[in-house]
C-alpha atoms as a PDB file:
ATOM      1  CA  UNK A   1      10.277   0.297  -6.110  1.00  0.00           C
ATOM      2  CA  UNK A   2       7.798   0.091  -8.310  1.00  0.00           C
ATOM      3  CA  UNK A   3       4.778   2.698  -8.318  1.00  0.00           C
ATOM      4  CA  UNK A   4       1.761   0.294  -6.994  1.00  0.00           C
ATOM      5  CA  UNK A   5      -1.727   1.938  -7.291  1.00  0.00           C
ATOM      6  CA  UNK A   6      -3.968  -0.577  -6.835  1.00  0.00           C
ATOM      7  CA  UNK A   7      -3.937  -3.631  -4.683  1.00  0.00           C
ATOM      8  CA  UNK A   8      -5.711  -6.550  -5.573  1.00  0.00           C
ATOM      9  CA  UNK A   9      -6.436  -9.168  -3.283  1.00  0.00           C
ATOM     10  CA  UNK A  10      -7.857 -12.481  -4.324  1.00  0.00           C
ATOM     11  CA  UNK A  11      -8.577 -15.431  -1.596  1.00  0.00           C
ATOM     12  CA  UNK A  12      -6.209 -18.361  -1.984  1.00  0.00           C
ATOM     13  CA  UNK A  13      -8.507 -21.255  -1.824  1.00  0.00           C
ATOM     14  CA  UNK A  14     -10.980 -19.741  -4.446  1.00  0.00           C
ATOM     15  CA  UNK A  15      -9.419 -21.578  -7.499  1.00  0.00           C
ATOM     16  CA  UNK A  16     -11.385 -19.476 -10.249  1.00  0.00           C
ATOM     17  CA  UNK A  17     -10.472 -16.422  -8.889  1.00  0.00           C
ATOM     18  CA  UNK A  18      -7.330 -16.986  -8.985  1.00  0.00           C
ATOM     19  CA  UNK A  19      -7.354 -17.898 -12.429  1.00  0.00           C
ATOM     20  CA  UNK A  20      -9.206 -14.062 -13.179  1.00  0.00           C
ATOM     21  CA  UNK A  21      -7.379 -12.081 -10.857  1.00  0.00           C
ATOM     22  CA  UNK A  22      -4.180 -11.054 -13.168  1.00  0.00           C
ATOM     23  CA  UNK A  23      -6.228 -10.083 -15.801  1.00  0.00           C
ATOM     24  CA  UNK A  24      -7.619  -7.108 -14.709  1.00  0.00           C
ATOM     25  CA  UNK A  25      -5.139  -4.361 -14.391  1.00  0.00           C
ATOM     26  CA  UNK A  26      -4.081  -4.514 -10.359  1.00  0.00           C
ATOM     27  CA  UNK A  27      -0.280  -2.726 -10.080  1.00  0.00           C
ATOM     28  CA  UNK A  28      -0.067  -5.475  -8.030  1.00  0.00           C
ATOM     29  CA  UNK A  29      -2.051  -8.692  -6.829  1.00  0.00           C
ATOM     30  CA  UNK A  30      -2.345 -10.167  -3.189  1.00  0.00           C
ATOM     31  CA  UNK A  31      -3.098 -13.650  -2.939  1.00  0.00           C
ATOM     32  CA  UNK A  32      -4.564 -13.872   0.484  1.00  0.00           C
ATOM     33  CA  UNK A  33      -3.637 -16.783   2.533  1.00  0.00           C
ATOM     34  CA  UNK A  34      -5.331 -15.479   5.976  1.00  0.00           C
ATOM     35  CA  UNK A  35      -8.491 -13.934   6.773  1.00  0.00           C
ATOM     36  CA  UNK A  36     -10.354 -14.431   3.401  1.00  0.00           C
ATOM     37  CA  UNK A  37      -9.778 -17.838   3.691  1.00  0.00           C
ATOM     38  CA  UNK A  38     -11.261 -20.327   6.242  1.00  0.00           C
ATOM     39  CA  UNK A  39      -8.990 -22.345   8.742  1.00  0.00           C
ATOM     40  CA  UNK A  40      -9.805 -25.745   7.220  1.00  0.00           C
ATOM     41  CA  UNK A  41      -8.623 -24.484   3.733  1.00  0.00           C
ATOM     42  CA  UNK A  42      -5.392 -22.970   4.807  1.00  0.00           C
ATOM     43  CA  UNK A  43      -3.168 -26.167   3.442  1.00  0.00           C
ATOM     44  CA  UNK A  44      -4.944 -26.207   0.531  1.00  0.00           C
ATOM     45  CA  UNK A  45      -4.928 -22.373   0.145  1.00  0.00           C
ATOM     46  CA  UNK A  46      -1.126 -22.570   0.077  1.00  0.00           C
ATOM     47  CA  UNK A  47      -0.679 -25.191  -2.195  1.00  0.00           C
ATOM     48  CA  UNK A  48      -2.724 -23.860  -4.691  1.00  0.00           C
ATOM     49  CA  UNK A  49      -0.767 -19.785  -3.957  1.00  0.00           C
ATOM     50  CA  UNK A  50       2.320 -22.024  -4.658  1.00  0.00           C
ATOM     51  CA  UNK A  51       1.502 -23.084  -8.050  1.00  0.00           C
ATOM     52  CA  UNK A  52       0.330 -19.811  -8.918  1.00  0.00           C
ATOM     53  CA  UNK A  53       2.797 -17.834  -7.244  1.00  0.00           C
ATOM     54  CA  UNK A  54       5.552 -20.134  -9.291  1.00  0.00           C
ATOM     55  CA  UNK A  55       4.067 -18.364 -12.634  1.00  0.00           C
ATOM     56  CA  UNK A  56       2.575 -15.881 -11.925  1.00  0.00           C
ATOM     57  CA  UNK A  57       4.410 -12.488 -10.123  1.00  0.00           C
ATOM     58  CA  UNK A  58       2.353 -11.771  -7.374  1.00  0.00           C
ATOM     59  CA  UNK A  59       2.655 -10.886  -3.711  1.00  0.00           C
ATOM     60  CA  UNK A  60       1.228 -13.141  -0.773  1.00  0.00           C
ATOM     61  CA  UNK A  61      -0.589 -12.013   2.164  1.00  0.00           C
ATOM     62  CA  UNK A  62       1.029 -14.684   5.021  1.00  0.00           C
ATOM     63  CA  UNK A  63      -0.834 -15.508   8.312  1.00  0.00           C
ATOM     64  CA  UNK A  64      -0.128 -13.537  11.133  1.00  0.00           C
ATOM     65  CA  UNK A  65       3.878 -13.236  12.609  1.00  0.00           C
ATOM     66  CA  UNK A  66       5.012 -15.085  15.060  1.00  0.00           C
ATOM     67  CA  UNK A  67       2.471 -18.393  14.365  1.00  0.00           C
ATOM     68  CA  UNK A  68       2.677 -21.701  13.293  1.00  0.00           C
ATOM     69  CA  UNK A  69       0.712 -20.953  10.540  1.00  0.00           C
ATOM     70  CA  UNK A  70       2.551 -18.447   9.259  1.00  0.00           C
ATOM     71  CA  UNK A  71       5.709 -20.404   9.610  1.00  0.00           C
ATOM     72  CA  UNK A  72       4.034 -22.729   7.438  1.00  0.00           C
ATOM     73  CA  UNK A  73       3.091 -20.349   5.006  1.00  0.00           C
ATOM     74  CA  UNK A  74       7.084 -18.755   5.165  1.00  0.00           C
ATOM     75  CA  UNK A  75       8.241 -22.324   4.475  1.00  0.00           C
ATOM     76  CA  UNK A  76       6.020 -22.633   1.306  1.00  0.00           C
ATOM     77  CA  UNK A  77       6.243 -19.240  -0.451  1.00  0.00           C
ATOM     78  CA  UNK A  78       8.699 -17.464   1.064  1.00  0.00           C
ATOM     79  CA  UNK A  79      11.218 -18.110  -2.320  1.00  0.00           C
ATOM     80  CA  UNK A  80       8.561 -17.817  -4.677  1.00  0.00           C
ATOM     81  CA  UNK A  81       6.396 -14.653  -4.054  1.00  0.00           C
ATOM     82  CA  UNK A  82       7.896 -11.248  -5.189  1.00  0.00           C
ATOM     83  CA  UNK A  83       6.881 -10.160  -1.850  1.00  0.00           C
ATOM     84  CA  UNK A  84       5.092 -10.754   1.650  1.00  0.00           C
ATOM     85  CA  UNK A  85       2.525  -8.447   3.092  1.00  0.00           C
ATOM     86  CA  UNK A  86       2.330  -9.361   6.965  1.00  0.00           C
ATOM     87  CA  UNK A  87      -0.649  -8.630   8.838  1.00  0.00           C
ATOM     88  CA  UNK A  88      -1.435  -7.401  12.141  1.00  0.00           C
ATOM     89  CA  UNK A  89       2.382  -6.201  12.722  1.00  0.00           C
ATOM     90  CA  UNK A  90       2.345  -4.750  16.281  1.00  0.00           C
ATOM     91  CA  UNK A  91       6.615  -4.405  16.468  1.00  0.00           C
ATOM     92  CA  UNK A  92       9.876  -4.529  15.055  1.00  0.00           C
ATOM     93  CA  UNK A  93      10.173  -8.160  16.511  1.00  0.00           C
ATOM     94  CA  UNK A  94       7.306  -9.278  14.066  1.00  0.00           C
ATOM     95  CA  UNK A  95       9.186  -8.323  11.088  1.00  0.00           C
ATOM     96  CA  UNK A  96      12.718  -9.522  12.299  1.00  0.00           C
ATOM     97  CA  UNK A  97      10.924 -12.667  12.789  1.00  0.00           C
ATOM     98  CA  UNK A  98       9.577 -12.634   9.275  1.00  0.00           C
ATOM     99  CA  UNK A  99      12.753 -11.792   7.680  1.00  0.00           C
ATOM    100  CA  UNK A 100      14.629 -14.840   9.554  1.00  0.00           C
ATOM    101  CA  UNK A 101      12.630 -16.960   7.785  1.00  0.00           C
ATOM    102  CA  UNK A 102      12.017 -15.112   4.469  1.00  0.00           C
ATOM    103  CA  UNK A 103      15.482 -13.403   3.783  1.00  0.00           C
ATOM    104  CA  UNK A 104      15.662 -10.725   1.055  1.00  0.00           C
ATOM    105  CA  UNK A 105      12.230 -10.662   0.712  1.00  0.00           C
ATOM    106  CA  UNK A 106      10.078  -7.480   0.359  1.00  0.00           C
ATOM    107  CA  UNK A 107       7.604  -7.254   3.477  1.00  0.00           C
ATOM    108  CA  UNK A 108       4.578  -4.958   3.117  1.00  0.00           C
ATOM    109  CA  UNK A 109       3.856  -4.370   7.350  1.00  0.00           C
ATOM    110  CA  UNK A 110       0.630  -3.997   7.571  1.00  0.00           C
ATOM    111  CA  UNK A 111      -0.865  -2.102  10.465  1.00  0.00           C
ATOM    112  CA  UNK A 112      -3.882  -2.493  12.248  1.00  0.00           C
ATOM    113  CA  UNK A 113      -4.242  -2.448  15.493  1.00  0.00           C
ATOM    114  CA  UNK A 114      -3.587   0.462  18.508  1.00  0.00           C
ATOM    115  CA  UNK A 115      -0.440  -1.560  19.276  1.00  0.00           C
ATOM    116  CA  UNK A 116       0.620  -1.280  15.349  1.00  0.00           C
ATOM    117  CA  UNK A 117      -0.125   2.622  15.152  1.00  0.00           C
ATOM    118  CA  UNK A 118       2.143   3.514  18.216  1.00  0.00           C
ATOM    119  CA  UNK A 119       4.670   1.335  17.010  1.00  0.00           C
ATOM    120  CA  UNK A 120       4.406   2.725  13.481  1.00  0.00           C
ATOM    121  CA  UNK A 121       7.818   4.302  13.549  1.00  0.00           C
ATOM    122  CA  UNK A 122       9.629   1.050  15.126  1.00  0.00           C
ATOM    123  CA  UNK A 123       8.430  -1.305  12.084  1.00  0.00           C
ATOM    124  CA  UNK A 124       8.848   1.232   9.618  1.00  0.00           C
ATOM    125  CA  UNK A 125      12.561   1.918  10.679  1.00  0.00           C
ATOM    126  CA  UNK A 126      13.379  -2.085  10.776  1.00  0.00           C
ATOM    127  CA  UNK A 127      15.507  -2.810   7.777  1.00  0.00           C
ATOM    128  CA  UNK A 128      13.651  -5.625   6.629  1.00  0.00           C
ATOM    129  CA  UNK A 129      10.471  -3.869   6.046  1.00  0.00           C
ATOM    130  CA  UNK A 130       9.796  -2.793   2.593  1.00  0.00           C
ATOM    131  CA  UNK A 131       6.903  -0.644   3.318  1.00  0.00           C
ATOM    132  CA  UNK A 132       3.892  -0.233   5.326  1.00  0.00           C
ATOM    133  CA  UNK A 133       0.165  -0.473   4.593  1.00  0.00           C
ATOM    134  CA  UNK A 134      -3.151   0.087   6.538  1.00  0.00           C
ATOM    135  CA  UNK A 135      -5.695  -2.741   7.863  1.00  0.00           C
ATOM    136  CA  UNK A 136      -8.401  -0.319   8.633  1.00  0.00           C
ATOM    137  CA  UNK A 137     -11.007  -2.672   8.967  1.00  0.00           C
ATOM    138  CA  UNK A 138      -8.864  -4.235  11.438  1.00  0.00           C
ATOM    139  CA  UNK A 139      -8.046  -1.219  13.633  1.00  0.00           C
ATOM    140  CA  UNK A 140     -11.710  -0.360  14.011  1.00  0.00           C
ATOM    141  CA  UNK A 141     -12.407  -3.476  15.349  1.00  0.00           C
ATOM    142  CA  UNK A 142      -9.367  -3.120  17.742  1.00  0.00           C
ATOM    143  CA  UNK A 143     -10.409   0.302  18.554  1.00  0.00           C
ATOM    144  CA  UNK A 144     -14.247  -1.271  18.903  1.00  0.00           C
ATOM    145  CA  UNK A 145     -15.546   1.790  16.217  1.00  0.00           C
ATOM    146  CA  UNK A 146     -17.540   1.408  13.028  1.00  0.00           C
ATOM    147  CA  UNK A 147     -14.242   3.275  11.241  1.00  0.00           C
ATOM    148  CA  UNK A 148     -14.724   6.552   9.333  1.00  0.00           C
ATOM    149  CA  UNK A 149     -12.372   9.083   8.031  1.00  0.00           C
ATOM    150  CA  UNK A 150     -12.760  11.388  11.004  1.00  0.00           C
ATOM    151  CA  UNK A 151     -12.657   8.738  13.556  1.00  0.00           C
ATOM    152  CA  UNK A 152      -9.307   7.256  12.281  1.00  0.00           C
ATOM    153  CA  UNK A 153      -7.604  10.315  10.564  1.00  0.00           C
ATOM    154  CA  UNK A 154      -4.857  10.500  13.219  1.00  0.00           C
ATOM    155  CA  UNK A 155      -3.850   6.751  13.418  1.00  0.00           C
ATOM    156  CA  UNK A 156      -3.726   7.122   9.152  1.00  0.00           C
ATOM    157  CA  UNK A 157      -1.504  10.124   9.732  1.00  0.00           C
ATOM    158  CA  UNK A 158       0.646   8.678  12.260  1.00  0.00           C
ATOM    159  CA  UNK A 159       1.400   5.449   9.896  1.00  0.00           C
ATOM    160  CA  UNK A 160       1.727   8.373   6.813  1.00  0.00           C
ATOM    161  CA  UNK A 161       4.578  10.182   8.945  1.00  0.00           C
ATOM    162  CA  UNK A 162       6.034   7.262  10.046  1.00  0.00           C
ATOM    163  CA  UNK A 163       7.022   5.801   7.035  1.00  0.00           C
ATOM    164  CA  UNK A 164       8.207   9.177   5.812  1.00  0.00           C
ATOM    165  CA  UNK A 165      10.595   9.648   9.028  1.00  0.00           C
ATOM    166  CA  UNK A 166      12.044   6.120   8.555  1.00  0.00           C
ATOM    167  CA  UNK A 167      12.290   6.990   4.826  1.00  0.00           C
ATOM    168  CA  UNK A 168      10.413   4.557   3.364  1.00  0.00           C
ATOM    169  CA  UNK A 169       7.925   5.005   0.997  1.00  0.00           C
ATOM    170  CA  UNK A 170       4.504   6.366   1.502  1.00  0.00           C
ATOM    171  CA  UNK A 171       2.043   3.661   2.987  1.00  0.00           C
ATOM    172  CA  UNK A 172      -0.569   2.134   0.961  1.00  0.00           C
ATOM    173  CA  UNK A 173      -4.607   2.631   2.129  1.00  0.00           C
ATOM    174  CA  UNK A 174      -6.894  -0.173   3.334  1.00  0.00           C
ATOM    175  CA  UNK A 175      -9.717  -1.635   1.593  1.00  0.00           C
ATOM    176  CA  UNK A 176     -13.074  -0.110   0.797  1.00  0.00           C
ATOM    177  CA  UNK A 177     -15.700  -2.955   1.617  1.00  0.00           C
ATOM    178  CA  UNK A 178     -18.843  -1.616  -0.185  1.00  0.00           C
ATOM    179  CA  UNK A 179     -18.036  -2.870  -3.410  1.00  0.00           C
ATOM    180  CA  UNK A 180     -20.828  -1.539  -5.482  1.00  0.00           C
ATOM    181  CA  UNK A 181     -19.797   2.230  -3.803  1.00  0.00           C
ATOM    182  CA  UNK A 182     -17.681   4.094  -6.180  1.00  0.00           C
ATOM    183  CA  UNK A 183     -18.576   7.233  -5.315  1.00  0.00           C
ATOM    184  CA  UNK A 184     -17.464   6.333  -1.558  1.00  0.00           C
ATOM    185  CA  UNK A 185     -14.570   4.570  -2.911  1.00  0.00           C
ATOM    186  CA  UNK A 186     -13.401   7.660  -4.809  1.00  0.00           C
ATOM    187  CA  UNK A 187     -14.002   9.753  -1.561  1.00  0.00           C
ATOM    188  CA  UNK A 188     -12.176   7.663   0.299  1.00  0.00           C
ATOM    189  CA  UNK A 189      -9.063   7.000  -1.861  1.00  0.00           C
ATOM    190  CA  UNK A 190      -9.146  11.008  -2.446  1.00  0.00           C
ATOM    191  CA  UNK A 191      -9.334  11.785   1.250  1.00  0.00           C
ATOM    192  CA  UNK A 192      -5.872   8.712   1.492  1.00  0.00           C
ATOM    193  CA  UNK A 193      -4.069  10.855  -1.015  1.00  0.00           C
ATOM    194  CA  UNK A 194      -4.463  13.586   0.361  1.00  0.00           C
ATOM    195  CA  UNK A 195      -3.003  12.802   4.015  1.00  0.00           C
ATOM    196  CA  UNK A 196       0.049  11.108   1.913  1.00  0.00           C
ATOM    197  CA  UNK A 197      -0.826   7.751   1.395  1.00  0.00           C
ATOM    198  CA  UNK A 198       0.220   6.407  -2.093  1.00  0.00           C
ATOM    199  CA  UNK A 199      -2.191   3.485  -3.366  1.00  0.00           C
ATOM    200  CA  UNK A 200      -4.982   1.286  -1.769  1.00  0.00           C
ATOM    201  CA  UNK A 201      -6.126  -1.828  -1.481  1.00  0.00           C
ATOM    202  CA  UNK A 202      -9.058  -3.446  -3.186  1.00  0.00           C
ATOM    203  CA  UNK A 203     -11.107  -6.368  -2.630  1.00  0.00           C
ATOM    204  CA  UNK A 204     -13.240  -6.322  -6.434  1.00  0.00           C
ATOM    205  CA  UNK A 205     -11.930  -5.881  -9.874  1.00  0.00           C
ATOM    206  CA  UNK A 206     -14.632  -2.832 -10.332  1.00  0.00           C
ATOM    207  CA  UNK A 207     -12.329  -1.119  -7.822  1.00  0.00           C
ATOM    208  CA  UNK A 208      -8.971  -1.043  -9.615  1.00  0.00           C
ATOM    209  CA  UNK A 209      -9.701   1.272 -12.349  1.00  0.00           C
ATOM    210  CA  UNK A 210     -10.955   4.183  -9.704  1.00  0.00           C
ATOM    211  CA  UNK A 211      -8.133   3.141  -7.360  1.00  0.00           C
ATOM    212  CA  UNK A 212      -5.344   3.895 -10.222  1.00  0.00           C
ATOM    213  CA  UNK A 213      -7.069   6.941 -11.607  1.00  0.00           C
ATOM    214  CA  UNK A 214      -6.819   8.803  -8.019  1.00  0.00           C
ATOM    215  CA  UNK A 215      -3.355   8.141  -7.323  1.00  0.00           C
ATOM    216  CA  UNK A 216      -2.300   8.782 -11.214  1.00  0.00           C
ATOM    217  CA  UNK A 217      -1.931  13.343 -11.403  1.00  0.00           C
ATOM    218  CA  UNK A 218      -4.104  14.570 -13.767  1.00  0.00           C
ATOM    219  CA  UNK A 219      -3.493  17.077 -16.658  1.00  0.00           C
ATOM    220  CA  UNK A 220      -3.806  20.110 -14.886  1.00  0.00           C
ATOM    221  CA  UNK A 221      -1.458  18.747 -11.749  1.00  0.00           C
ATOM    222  CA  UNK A 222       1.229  17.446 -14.697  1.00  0.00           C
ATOM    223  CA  UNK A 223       1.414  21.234 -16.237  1.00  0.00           C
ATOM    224  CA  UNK A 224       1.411  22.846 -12.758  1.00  0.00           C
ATOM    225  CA  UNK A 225       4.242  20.608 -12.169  1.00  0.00           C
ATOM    226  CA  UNK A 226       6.021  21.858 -15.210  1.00  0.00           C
ATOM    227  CA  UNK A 227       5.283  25.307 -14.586  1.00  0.00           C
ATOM    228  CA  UNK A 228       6.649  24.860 -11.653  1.00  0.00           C
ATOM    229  CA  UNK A 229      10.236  23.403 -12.567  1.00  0.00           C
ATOM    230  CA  UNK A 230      10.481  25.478 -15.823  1.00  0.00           C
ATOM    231  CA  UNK A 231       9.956  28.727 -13.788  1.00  0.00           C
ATOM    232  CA  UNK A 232      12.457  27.153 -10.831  1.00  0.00           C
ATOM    233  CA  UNK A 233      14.967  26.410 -13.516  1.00  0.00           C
ATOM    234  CA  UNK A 234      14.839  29.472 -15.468  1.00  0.00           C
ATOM    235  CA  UNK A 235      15.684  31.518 -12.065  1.00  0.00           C
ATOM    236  CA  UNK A 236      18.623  29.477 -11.300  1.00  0.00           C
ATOM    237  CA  UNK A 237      16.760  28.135  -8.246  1.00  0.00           C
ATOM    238  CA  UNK A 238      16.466  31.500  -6.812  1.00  0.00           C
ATOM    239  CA  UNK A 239      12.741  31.951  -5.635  1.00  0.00           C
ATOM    240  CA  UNK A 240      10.404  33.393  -8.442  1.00  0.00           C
ATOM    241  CA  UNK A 241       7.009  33.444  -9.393  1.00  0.00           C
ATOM    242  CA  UNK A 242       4.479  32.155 -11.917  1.00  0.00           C
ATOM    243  CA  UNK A 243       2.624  34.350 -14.667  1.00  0.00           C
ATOM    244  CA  UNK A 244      -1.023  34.110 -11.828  1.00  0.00           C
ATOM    245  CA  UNK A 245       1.333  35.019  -9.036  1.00  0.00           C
ATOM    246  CA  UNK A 246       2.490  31.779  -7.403  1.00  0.00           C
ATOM    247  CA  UNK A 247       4.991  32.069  -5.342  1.00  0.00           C
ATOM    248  CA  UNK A 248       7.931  29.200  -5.989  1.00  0.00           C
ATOM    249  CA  UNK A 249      10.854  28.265  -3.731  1.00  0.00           C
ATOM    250  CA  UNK A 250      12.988  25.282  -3.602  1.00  0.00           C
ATOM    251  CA  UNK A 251      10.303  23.849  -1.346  1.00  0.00           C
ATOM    252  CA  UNK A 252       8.115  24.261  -3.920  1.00  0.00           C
ATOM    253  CA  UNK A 253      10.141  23.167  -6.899  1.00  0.00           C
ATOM    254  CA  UNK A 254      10.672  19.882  -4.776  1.00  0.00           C
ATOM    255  CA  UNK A 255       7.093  19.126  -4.051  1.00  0.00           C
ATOM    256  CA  UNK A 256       6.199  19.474  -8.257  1.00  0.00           C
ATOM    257  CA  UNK A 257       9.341  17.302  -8.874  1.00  0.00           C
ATOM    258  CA  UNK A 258       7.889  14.916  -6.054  1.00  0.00           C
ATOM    259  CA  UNK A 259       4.489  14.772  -7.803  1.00  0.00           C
ATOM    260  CA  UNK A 260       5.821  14.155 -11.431  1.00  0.00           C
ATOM    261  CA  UNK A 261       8.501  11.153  -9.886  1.00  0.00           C
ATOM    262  CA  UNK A 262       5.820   9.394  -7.412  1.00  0.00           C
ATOM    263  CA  UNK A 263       2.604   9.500  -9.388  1.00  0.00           C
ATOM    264  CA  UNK A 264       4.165   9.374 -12.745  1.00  0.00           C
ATOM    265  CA  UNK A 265       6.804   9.101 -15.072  1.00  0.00           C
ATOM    266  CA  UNK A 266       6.585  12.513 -15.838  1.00  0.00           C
ATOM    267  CA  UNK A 267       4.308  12.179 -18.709  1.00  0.00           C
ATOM    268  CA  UNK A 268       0.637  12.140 -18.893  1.00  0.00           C
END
């Protein structure tokens, strides 16, 4: 799959936006056909995701499973998006429904509510979804908090080891709503790659650039990395250690050939 950094969602109904929002550098860009747009522009939010979606390659966020709205939305884009990124998923049953009606489609299972987190595994492991992601702004208001790192590290952990134990790939972060907060936003999508998150969503264009820079390794991880697997190779794989006394294993060797496959391609 392709390495997606940064998330860009746009709202469906908002004609100019959608016009602007492939222009800016987004791995990959949402067209949002739920709650950014309001109930009595849903039909025309779809026709107008449609049109785009038919030249553009871009992934839809649907309505949530197991509606008649998001049947309708399924019925519309479900052969012309690259990909569908559900909302709300609480269970396996969400996606299989999904999938029945969008076959060999990629689904992005997004969890945000308690329900979702201890059903993390279950979704993950269901052979239709693609991948999971994290509503956080959603899950506070299920849990009835203001959100935080602190106050939601283990349901973000949870979703991080459940993707990894189904073996899919690492989750993608939730949004950052203070747009003009870079420094937060930086924080924040530190603090997500840190607990093994890979990517995050964003909800501006001023977001994208900070959003790709986190989750791309920087010089000095790059030539650790190499270290690393030049040292590892040069011992046969037998454990060895660096020049400042780093101690390297296979465990290790694997974790810098990790780095330089998921956040790269090796180069910098």
């Amino acid at each position: 799959m392709e390495k997606l950094r940064a998330w860009l969602f746009a709202p469906g109904h908002n004609e100019k936006l959608l016009s602007k929002v492939f222009t800016v550098g987004a791995d990959a860009v949402v067209l949002d056909l739920e709650d950014a747009v309001p109930n009595d522009l849903k039909d025309r939010a779809r026709e107008l995701v449609r049109e785009v979606a038919a030249s553009q390659r871009c992934w839809v966020r649907v309505n949530r499973p197991v509606t008649q709205t998001c049947e309708r939305d399924l019925a519309e884009l479900a052969g012309v998006a690259i990909g569908l990124r559900l909302p709300k998923v609480e269970s396996a049953a969400d996606v299989a429904w999904v999938a029945e009606r969008a076959p060999n489609v990629a689904l992005d299972c997004s969890i945000e509510s308690a329900r979702g987190v201890l059903a993390a595994f279950e979704i993950a492991n269901s052979p239709a979804c693609t991948l999971l992601s994290y509503g956080g702004v959603d899950l506070a208001l299920d849990l009835g908090i203001s959100g935080g790192e602190l106050e939601t590290l283990t349901s973000r952990s949870l979703i991080v080891l459940a993707a990894r134990a189904a073996g899919k790939p690492p989750p993608s972060d939730g949004v950052h709503t203070l747009i003009d907060d870079d420094i937060g936003l930086r924080r924040e999508a530190e603090g997500a790659r840190s607990l093994g998150f890979f990517g995050k969503s964003a909800i501006h264009p001023r977001q994208v650039p900070i959003i790709k820079e986190v989750f791309t390794p920087t010089t000095e991880e790059v030539e650790w990395a190499n270290r690393v697997l030049s040292a590892f190779d040069a011992s046969g794989g037998a454990a060895t250690k660096l020049p400042n006394g780093e101690f390297v294993d296979t465990a290790v060797a694997e974790r810098a050939r990790q780095l330089l496959g998921r956040f790269s391609d090796g180069t910098h």
